[in-house]
Each structure stands twice: as C-alpha cells, then as structure tokens.
PDB file of N, CA and C in Angstrom:
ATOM      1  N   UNK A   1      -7.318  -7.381 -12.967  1.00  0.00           N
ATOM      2  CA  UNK A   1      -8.125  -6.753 -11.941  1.00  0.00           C
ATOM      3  C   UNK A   1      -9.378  -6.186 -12.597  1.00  0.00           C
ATOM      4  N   UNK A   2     -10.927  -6.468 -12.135  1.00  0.00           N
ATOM      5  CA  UNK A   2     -11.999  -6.233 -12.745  1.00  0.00           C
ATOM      6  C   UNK A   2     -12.262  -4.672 -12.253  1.00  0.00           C
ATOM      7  N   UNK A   3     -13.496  -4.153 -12.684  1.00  0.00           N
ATOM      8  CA  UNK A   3     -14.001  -2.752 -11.780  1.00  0.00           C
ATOM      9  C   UNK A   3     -13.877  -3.040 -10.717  1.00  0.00           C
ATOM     10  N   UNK A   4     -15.007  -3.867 -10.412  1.00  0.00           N
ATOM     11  CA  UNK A   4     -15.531  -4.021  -8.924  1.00  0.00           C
ATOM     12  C   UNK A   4     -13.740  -3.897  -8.238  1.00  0.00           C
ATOM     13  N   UNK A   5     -12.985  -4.470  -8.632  1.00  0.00           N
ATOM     14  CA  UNK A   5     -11.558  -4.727  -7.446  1.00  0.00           C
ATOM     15  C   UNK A   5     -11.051  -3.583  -7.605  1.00  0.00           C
ATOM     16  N   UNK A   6     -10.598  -2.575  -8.598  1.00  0.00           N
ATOM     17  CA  UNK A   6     -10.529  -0.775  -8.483  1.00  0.00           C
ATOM     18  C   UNK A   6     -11.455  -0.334  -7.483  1.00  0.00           C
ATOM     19  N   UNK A   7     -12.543  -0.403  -7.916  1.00  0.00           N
ATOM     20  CA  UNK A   7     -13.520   0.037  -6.767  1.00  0.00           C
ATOM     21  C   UNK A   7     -13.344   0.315  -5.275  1.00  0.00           C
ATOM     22  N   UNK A   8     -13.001  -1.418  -4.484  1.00  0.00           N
ATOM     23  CA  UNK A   8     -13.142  -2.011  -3.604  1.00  0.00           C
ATOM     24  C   UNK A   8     -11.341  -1.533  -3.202  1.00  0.00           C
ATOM     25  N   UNK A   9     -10.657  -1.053  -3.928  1.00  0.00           N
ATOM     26  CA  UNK A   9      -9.098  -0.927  -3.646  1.00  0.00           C
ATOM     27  C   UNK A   9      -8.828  -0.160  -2.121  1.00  0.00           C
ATOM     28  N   UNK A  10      -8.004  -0.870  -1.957  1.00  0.00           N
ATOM     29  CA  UNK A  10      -7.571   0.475  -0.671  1.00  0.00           C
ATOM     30  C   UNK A  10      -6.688   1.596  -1.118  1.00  0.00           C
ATOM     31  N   UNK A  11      -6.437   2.760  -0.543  1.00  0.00           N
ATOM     32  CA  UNK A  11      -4.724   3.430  -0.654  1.00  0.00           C
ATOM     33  C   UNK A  11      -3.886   2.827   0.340  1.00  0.00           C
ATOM     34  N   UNK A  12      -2.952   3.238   0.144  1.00  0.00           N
ATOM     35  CA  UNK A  12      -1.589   2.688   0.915  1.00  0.00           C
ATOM     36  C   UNK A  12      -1.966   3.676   2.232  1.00  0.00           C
ATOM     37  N   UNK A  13      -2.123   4.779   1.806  1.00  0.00           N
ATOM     38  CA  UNK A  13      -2.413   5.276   3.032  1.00  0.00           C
ATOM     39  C   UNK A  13      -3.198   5.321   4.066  1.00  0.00           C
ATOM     40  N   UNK A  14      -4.475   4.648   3.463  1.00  0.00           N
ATOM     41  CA  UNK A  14      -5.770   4.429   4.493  1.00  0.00           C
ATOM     42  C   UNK A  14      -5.615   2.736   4.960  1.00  0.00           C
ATOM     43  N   UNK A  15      -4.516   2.015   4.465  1.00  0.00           N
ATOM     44  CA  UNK A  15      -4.726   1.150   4.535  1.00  0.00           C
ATOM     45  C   UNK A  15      -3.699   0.661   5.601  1.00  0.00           C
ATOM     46  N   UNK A  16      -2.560   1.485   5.704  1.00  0.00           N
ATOM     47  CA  UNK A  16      -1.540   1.725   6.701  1.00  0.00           C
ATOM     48  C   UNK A  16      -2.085   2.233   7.947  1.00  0.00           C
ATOM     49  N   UNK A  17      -3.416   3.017   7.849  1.00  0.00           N
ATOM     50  CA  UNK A  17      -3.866   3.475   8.640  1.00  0.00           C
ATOM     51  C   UNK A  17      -4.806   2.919   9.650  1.00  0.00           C
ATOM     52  N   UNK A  18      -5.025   1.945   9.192  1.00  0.00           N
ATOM     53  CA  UNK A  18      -5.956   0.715   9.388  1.00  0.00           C
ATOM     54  C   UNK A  18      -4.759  -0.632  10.176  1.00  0.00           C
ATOM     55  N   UNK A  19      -3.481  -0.299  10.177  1.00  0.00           N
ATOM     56  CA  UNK A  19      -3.026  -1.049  10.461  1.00  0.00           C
ATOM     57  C   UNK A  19      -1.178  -0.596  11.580  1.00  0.00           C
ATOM     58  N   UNK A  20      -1.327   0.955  11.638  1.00  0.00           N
ATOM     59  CA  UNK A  20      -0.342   1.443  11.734  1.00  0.00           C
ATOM     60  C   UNK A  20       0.206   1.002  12.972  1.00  0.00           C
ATOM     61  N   UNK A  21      -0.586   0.641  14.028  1.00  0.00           N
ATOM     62  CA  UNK A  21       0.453   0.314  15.681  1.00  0.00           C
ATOM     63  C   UNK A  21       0.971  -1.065  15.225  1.00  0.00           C
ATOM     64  N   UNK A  22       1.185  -1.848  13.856  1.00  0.00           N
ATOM     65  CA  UNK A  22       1.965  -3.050  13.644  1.00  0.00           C
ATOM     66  C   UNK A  22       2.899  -2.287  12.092  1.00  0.00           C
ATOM     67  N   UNK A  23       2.837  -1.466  11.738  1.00  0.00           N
ATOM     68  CA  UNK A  23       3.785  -0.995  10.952  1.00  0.00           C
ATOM     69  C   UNK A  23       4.552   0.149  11.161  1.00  0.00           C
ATOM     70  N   UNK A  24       5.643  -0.126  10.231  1.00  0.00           N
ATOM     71  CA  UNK A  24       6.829   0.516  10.044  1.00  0.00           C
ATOM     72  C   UNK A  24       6.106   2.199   9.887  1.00  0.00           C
ATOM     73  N   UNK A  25       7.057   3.283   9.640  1.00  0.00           N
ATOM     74  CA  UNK A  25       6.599   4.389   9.735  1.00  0.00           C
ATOM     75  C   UNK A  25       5.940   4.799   8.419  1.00  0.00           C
ATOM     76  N   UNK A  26       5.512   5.627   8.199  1.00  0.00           N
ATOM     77  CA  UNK A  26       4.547   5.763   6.432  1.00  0.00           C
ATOM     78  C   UNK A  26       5.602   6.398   5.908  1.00  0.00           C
ATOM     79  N   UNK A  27       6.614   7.035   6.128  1.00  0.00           N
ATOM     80  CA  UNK A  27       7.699   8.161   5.718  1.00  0.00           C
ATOM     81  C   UNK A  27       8.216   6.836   5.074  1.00  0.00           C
ATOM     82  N   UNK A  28       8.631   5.958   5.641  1.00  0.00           N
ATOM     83  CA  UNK A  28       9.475   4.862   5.091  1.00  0.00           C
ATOM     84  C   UNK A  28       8.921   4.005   4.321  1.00  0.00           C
ATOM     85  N   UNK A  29       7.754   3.829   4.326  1.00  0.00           N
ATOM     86  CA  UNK A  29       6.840   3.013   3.704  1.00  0.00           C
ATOM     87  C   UNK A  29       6.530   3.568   2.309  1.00  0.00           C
ATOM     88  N   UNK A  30       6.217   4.544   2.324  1.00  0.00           N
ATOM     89  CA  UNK A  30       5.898   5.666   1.112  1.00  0.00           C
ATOM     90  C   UNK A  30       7.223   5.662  -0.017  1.00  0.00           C
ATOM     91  N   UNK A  31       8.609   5.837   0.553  1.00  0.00           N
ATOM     92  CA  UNK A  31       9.717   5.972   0.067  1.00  0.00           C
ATOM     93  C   UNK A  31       9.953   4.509  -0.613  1.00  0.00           C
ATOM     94  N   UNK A  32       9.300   3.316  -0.308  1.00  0.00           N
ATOM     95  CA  UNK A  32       9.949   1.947  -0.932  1.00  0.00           C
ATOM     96  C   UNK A  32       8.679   2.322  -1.860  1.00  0.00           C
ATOM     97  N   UNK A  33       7.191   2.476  -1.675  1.00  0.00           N
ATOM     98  CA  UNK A  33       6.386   2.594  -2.830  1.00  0.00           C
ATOM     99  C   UNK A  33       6.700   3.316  -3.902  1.00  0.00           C
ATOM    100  N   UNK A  34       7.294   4.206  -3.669  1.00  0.00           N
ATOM    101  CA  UNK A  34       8.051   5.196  -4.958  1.00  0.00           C
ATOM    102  C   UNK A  34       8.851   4.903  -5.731  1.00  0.00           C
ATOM    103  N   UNK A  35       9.841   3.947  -5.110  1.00  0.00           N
ATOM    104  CA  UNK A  35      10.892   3.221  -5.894  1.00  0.00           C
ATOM    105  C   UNK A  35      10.417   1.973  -6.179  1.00  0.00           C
ATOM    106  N   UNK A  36       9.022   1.569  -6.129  1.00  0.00           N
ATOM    107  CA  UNK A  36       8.421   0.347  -6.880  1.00  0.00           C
ATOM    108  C   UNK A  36       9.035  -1.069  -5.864  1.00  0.00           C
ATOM    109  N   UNK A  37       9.512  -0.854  -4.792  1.00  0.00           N
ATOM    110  CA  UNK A  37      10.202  -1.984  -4.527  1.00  0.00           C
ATOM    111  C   UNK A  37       9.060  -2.666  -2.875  1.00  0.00           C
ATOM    112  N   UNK A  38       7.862  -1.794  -2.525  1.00  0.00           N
ATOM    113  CA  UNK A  38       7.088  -2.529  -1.680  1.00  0.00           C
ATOM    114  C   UNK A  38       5.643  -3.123  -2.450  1.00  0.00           C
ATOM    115  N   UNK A  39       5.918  -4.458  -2.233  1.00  0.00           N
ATOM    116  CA  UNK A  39       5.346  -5.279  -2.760  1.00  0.00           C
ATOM    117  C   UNK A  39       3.679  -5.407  -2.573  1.00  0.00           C
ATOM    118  N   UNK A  40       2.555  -5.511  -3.354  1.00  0.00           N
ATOM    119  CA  UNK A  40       1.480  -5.262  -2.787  1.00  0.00           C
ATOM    120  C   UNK A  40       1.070  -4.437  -3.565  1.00  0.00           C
ATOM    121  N   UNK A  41       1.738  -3.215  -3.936  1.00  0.00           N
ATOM    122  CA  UNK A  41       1.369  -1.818  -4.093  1.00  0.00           C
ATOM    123  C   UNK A  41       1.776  -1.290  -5.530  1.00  0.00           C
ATOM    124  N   UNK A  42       0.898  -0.642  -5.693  1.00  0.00           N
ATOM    125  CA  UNK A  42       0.931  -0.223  -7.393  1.00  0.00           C
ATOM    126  C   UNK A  42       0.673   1.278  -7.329  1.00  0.00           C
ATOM    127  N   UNK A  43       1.148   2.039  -8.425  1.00  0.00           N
ATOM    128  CA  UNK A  43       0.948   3.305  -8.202  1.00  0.00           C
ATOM    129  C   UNK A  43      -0.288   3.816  -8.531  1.00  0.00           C
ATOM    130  N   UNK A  44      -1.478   4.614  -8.045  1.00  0.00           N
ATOM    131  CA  UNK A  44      -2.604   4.866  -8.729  1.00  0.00           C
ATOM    132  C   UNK A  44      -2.588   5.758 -10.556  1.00  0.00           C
ATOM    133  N   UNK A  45      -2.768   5.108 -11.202  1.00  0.00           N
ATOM    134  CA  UNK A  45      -3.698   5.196 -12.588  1.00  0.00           C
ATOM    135  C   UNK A  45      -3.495   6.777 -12.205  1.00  0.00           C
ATOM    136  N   UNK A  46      -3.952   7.925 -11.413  1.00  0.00           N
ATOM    137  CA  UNK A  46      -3.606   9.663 -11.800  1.00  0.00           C
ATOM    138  C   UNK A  46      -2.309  10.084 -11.527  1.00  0.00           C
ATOM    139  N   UNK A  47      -1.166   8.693 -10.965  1.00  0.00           N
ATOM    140  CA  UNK A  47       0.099   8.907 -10.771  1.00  0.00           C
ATOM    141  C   UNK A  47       0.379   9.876  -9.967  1.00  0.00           C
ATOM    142  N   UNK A  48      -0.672   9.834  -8.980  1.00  0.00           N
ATOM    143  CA  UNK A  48      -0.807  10.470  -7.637  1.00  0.00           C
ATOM    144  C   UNK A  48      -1.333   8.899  -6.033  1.00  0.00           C
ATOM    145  N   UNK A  49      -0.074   9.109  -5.555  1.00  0.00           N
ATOM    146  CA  UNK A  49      -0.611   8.104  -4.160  1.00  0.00           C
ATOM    147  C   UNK A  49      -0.700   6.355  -4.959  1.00  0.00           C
ATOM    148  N   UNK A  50      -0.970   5.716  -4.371  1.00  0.00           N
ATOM    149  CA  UNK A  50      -0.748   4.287  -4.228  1.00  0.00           C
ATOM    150  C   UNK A  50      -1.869   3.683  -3.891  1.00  0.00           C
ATOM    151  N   UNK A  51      -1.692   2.399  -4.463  1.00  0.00           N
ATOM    152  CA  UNK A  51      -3.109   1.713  -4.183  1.00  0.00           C
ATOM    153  C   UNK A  51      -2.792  -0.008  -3.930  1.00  0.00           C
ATOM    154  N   UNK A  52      -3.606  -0.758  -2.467  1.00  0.00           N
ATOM    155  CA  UNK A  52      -2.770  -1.674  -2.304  1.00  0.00           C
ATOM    156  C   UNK A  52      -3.608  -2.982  -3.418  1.00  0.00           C
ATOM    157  N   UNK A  53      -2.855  -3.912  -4.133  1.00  0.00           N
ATOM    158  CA  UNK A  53      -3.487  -4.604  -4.908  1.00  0.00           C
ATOM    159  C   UNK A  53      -3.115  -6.171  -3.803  1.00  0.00           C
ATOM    160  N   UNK A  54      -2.500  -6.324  -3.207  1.00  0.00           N
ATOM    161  CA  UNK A  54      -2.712  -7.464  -2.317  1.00  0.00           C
ATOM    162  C   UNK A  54      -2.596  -7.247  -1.049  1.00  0.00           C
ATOM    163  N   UNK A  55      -3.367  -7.207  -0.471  1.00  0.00           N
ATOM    164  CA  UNK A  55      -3.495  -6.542   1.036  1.00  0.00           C
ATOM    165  C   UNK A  55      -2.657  -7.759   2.006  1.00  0.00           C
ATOM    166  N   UNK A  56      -2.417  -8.740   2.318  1.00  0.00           N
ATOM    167  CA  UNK A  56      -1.758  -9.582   3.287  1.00  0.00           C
ATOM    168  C   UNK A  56       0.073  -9.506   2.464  1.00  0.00           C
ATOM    169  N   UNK A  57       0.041  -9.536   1.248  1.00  0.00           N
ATOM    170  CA  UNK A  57       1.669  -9.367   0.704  1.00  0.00           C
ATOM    171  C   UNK A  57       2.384  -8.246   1.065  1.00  0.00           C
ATOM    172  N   UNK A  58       1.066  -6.633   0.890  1.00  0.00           N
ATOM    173  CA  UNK A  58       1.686  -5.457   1.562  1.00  0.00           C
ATOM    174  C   UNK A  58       1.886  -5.702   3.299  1.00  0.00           C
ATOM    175  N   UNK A  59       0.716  -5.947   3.801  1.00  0.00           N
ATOM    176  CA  UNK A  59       1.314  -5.790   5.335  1.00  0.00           C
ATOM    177  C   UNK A  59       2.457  -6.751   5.776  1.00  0.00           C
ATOM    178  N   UNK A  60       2.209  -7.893   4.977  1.00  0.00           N
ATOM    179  CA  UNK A  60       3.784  -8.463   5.460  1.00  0.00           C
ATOM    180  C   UNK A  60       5.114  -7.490   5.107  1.00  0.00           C
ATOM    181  N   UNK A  61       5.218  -6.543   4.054  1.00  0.00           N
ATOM    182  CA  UNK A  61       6.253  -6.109   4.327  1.00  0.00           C
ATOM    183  C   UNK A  61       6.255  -4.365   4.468  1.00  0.00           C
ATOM    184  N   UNK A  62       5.367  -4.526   5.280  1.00  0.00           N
ATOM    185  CA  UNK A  62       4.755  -2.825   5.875  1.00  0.00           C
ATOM    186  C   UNK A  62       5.069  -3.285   7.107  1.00  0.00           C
ATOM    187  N   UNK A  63       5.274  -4.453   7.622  1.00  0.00           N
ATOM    188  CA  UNK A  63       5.184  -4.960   9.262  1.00  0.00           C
ATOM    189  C   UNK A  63       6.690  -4.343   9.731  1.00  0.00           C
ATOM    190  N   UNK A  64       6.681  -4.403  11.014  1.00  0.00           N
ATOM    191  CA  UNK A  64       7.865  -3.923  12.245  1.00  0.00           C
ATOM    192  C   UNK A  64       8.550  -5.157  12.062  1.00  0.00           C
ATOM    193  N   UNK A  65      10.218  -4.869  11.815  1.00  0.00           N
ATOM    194  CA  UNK A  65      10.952  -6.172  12.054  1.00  0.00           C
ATOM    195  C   UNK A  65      10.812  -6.423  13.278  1.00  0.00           C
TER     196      UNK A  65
END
C-alpha cells in the first residue's frame, strides 16, 4: 500500500456509515474487527479504530444476511 492509498483510506467507521441501511450493526461489526476476523479491515498504525483496505471485500461481509 503506497501514501497516496493511506491517505485516500477510509475508517471502518465512516465507511459503515456511508453504507449503514445495507449493514449489519457497527456493535457487531466492530467486535469481528477486533478479533481480526472481518475481512477488508486492518487495524490503524495508532492501534486506535480501523481502516478499510478493500472496500467491496469489507462490505460483502459488513452486509445483512
């Protein structure tokens, strides 16, 4: 990943936010990012909050079954 794509990154949270009447709840969403197991998402570099590194891999599994 170059600058420019840090740069240009979303958070999980603004990015959920951008997409929330087709996703799951952020309480639940937040809880799989913590345990490393939602895909997409990497933890931010100040090991504070999340940052999405593939935006169509996260919302597929940020989506409502």
């Amino acid at each position: 990943m170059t600058a420019q794509d840090l740069m240009n990154a979303k958070t999980l949270m603004g990015f959920w936010a951008e997409h929330k009447r087709e996703c799951r709840p952020i309480g639940d969403i937040v809880t799989e990012a913590r345990a490393g197991a939602l895909p997409g998402v990497k933890p931010l570099e100040s090991g504070f909050g999340f940052r999405v590194t593939d935006e169509a891999v996260a919302l597929n599994a940020m989506r409502r079954a």
